[in-house]
N, C-alpha and C. Protein backbone atom coordinates (compact mmCIF):
# COMPACT_ATOMS: atom_id res chain seq x y z
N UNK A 1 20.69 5.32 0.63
CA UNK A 1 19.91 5.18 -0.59
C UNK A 1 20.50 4.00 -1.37
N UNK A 2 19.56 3.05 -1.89
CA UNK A 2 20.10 1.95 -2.51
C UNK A 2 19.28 2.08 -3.67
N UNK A 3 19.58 1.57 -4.87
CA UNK A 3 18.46 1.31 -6.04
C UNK A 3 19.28 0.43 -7.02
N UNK A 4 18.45 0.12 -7.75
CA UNK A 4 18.73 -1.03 -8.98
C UNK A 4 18.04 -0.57 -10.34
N UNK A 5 18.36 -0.20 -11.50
CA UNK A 5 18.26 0.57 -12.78
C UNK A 5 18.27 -0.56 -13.42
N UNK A 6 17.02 -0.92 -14.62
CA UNK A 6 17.33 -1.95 -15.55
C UNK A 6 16.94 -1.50 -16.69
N UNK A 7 16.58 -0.15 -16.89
CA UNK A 7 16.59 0.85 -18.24
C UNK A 7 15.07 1.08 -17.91
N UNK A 8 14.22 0.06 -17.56
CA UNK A 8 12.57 -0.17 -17.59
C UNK A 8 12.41 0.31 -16.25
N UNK A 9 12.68 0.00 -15.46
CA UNK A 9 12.38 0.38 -13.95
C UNK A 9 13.57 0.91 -13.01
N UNK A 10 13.26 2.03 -12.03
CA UNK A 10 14.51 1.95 -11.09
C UNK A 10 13.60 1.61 -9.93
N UNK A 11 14.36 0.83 -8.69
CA UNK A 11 13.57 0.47 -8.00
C UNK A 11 14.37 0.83 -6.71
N UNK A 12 14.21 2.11 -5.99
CA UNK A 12 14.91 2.37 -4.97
C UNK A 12 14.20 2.69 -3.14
N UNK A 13 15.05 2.55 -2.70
CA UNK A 13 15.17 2.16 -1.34
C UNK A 13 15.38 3.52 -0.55
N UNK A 14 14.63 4.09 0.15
CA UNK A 14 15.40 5.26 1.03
C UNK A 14 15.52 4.66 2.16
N UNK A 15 16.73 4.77 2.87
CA UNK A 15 16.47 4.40 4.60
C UNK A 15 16.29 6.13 5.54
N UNK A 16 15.79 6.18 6.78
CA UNK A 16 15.94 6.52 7.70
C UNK A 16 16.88 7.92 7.44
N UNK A 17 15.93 9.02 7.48
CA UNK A 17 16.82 10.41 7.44
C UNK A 17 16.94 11.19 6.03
N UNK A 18 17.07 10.48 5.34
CA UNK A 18 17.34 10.76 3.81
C UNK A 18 15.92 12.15 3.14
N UNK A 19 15.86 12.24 2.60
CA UNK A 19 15.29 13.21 1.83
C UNK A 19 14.85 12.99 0.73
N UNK A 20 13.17 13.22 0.26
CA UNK A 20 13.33 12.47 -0.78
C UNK A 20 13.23 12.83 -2.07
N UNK A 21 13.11 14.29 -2.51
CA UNK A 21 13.41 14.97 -3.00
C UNK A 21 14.31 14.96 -4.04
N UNK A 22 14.95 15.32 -2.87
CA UNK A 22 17.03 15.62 -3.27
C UNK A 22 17.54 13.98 -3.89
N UNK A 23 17.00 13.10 -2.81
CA UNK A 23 17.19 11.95 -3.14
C UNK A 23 17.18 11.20 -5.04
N UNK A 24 15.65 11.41 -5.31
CA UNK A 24 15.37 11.20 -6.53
C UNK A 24 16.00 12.19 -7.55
N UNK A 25 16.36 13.30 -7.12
CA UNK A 25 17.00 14.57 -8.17
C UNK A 25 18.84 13.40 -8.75
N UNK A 26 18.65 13.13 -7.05
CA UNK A 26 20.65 12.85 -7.67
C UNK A 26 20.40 11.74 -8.00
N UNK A 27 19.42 10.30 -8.30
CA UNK A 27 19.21 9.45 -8.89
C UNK A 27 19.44 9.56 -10.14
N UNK A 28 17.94 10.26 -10.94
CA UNK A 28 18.10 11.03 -11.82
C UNK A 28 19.00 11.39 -12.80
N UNK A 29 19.88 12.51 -12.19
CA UNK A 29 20.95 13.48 -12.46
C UNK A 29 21.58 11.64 -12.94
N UNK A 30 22.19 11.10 -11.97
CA UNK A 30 23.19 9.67 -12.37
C UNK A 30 23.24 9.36 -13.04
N UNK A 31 21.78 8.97 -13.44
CA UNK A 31 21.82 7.87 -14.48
C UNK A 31 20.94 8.82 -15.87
N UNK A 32 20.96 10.15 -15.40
CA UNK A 32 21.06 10.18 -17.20
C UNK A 32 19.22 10.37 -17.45
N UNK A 33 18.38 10.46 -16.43
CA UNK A 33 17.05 10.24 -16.87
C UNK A 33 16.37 11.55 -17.05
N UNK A 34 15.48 11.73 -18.22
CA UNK A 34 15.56 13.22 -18.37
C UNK A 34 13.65 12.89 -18.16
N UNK A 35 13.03 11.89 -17.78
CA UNK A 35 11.60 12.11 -17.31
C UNK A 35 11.30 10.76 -16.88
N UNK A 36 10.14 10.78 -16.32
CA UNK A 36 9.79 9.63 -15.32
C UNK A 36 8.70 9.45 -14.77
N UNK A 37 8.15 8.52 -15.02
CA UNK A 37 6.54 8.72 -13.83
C UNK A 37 7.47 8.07 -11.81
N UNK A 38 6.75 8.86 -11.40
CA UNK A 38 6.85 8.36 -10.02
C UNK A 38 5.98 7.92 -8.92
N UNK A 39 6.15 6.55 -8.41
CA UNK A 39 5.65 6.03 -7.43
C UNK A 39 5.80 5.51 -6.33
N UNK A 40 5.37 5.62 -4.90
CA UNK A 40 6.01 5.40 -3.54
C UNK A 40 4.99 5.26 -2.45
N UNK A 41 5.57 4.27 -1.47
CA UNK A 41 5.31 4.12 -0.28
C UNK A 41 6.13 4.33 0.44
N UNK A 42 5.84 4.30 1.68
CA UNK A 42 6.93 4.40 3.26
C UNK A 42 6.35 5.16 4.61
N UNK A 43 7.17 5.35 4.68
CA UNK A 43 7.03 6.64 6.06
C UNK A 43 7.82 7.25 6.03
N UNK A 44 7.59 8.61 6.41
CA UNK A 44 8.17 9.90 7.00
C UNK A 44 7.84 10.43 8.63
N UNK A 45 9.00 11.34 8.92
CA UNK A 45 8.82 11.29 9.97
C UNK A 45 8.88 13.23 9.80
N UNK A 46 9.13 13.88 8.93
CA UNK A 46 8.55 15.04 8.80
C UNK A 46 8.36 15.09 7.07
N UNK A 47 7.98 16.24 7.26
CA UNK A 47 7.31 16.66 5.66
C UNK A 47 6.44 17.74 5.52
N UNK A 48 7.10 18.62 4.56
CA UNK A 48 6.61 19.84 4.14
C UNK A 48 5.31 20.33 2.56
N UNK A 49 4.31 20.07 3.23
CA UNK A 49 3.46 19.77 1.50
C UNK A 49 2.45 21.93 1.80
N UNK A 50 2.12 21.54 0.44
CA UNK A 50 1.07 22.71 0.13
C UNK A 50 0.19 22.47 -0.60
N UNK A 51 -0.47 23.56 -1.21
CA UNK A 51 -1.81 23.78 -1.86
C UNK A 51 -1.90 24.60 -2.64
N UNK A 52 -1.83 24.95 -3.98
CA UNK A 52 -1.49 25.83 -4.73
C UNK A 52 -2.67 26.81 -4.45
N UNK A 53 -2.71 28.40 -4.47
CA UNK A 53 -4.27 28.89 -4.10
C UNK A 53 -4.49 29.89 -5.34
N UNK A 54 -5.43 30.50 -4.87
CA UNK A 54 -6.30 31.57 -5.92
C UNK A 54 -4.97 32.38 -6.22
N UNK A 55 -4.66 32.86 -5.32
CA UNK A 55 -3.03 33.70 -5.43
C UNK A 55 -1.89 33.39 -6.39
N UNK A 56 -1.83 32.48 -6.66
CA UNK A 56 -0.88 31.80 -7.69
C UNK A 56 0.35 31.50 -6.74
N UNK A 57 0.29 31.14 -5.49
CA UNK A 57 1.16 30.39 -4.69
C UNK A 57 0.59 29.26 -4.24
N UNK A 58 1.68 28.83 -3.44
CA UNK A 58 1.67 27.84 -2.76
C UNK A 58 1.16 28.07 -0.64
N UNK A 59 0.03 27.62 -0.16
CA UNK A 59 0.01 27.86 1.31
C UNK A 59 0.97 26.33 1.63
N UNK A 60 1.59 26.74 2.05
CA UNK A 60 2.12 25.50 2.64
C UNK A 60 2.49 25.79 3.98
N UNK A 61 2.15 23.75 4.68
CA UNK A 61 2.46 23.22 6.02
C UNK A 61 3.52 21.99 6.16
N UNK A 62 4.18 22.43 7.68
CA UNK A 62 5.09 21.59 7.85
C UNK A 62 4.37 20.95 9.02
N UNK A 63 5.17 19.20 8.38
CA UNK A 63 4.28 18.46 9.73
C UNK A 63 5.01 17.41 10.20
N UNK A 64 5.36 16.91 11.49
CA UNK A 64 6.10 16.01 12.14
C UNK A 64 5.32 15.33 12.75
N UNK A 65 6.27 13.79 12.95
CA UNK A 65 5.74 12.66 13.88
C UNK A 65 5.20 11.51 13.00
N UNK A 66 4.97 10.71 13.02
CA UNK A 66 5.12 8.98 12.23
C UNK A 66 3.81 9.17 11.50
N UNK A 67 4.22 9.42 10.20
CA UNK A 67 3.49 9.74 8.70
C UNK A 67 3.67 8.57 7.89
N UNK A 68 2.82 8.06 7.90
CA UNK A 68 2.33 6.87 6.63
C UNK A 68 2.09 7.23 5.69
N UNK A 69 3.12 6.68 4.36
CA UNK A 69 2.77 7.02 3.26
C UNK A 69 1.57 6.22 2.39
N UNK A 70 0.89 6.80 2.52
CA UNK A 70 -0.50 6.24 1.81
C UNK A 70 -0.42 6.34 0.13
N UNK A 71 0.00 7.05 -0.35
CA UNK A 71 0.81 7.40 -1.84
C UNK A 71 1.08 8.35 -2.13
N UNK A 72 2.47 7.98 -2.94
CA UNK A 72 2.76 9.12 -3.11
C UNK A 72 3.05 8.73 -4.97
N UNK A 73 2.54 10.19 -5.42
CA UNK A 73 2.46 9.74 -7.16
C UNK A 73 2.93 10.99 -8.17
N UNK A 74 4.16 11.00 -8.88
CA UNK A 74 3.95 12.07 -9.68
C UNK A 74 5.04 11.99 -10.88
N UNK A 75 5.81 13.06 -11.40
CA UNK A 75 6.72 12.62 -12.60
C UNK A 75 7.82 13.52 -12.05
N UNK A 76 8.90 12.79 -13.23
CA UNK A 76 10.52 14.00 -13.13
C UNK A 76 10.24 14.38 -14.28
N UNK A 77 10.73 15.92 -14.35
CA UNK A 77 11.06 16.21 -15.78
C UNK A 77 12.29 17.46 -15.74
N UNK A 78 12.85 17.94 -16.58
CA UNK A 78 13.96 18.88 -16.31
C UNK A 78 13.40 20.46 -15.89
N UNK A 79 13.78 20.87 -15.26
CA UNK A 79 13.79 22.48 -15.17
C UNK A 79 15.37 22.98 -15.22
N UNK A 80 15.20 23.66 -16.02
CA UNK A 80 16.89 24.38 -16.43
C UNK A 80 17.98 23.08 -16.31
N UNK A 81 17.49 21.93 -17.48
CA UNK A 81 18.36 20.68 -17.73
C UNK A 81 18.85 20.43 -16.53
N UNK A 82 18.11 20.39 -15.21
CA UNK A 82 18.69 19.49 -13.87
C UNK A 82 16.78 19.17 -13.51
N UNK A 83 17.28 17.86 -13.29
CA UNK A 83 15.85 16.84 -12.80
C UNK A 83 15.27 17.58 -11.78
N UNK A 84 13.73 17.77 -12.30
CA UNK A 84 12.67 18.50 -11.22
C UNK A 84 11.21 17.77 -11.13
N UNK A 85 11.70 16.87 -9.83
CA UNK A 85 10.36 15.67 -9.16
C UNK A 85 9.23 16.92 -8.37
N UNK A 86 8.17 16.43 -9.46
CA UNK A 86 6.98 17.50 -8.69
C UNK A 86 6.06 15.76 -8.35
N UNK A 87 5.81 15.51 -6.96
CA UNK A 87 5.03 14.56 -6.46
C UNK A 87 3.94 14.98 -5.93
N UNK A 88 2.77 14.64 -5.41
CA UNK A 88 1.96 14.71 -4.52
C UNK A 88 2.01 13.65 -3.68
N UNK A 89 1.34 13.78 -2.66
CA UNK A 89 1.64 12.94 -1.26
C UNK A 89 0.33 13.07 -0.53
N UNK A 90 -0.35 11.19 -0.14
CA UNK A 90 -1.18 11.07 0.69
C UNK A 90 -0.49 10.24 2.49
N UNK A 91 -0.84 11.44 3.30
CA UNK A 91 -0.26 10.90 4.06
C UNK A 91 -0.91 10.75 5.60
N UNK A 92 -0.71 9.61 6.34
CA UNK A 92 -1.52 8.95 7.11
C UNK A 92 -1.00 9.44 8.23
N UNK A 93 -2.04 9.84 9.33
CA UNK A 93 -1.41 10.63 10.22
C UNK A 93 -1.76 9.18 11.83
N UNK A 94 -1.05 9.61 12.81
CA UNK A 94 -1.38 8.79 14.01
C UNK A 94 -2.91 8.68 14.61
N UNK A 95 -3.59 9.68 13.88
CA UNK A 95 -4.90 9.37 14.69
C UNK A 95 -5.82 8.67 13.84
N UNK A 96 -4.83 8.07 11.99
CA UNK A 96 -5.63 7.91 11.12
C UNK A 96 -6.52 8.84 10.26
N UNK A 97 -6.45 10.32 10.38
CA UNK A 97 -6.79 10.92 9.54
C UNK A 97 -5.68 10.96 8.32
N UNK A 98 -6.48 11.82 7.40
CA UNK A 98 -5.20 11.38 6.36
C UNK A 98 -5.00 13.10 5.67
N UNK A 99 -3.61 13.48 5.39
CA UNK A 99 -3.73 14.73 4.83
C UNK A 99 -2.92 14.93 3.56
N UNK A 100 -2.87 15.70 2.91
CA UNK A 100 -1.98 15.51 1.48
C UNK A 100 -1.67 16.75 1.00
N UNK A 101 -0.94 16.95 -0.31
CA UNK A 101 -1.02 17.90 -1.49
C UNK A 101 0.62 17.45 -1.54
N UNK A 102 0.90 18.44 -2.65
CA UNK A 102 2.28 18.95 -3.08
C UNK A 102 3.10 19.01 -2.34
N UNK A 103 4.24 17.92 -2.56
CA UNK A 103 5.19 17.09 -1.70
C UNK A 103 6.44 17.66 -2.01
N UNK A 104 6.77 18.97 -1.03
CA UNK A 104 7.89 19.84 -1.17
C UNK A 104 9.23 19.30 -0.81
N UNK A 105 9.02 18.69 1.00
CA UNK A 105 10.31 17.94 1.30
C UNK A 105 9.29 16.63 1.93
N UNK A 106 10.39 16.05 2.11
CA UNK A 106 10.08 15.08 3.34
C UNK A 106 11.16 13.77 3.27
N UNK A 107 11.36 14.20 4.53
CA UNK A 107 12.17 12.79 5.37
C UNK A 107 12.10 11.87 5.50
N UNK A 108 12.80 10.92 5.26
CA UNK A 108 12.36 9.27 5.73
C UNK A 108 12.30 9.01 7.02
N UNK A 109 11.30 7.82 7.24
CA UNK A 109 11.48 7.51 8.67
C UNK A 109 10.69 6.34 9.07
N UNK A 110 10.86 5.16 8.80
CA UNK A 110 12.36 4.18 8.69
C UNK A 110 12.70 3.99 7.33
N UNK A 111 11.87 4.31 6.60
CA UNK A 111 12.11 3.78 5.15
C UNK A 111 11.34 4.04 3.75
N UNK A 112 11.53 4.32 2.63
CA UNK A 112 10.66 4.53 1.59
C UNK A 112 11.01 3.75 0.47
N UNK A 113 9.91 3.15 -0.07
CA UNK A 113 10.41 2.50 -1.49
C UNK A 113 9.63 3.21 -2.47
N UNK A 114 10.73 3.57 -3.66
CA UNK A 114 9.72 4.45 -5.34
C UNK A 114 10.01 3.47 -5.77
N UNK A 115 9.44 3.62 -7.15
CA UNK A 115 9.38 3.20 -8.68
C UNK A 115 9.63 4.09 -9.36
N UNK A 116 10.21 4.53 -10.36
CA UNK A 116 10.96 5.57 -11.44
C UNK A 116 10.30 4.74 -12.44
N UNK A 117 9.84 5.47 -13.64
CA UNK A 117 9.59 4.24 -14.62
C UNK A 117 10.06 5.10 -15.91
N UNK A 118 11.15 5.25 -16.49
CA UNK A 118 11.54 6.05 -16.93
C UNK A 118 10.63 6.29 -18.53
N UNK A 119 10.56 7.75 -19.16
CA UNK A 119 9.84 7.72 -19.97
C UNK A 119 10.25 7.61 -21.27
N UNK A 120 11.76 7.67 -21.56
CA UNK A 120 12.48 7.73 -22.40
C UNK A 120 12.08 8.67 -23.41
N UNK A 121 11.57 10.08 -23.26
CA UNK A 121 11.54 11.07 -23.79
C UNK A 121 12.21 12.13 -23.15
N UNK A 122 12.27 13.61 -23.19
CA UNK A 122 12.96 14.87 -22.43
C UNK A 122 11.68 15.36 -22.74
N UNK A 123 10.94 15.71 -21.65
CA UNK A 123 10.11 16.36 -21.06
C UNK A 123 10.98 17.71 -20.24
N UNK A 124 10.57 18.99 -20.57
CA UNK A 124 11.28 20.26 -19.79
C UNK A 124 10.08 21.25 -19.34
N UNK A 125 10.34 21.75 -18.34
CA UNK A 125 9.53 22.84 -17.90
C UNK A 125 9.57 24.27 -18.11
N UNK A 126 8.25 25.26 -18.63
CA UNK A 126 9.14 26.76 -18.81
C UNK A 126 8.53 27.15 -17.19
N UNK A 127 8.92 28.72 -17.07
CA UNK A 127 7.71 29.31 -15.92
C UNK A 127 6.41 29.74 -17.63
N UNK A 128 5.30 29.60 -16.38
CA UNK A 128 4.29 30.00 -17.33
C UNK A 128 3.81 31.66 -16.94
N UNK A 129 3.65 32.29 -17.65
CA UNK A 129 3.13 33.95 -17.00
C UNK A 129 1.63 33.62 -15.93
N UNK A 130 0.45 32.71 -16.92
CA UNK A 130 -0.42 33.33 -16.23
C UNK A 130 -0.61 32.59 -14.77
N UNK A 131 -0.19 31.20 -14.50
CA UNK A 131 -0.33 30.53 -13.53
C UNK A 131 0.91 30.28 -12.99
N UNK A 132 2.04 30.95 -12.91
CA UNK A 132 2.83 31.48 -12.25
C UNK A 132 3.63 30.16 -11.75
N UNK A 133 3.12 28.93 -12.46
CA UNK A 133 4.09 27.43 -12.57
C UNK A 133 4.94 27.15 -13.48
N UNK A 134 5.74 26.56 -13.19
CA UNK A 134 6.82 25.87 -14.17
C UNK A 134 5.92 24.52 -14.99
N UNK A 135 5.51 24.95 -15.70
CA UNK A 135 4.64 24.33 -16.49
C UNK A 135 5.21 23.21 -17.52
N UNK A 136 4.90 21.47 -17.97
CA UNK A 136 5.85 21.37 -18.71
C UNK A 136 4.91 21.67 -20.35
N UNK A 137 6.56 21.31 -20.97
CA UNK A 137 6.61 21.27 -22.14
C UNK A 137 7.53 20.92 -23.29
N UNK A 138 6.96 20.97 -24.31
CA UNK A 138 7.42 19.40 -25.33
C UNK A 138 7.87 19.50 -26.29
């Protein structure tokens, strides 16, 4: 993981294996950023997304093999004062179909570049009762 912080933008690099998740959490956590819009390209070579349903969960699928990131777009904000990246993810599959939702994990594979654009506010999340999300709030 490489990146460059200039208060306005972080502009980071995943290589090969990394996680990207976890990745952006310990960015984050580093430098102190308590919200963020997020934006990305790359590839993955697995990745775990879902679909929130009538149920108030999540169905989620895991999927392997050379995934094009077509975009990926969402924000950080704190849950229990440690950075919590909720993204969504469009992602390009080998036969060219394309599949997406709620971007739980996923791996690099060869490489991913974000944008952090920090918001310079503290944005925090509670759980909410009726929709059973960590909802934010201000």
């Amino acid at each position: 993981m490489r990146y460059k912080n200039n208060k306005q933008f972080v502009a980071i690099r995943l290589d090969e294996d990394e996680e990207i998740i976890e990745s952006l959490c310990a960015i984050c956590k580093k430098e102190k950023i308590q919200s963020a819009l997020v934006s990305g390209i790359g590839a993955l070579k697995k990745a775990e997304i879902g679909h929130y349903n009538n149920e108030k969960m999540y169905d989620r699928e895991k999927i392997e093999g050379s995934l094009e990131i077509i975009s990926l777009s969402g924000n950080m904000t704190l849950l229990d004062a440690q950075p919590s990246v909720h993204v969504h993810v469009a992602l390009g599959l080998k036969n060219f179909s394309v599949v997406g939702g709620h971007l739980f994990k996923g791996k690099v594979g060869p490489t991913c570049e974000i944008t952090l654009i920090p918001l310079g506010i503290r944005i925090h999340r509670k759980p909410d009762e009726k929709t059973k999300l960590n909802l934010q709030s201000f």
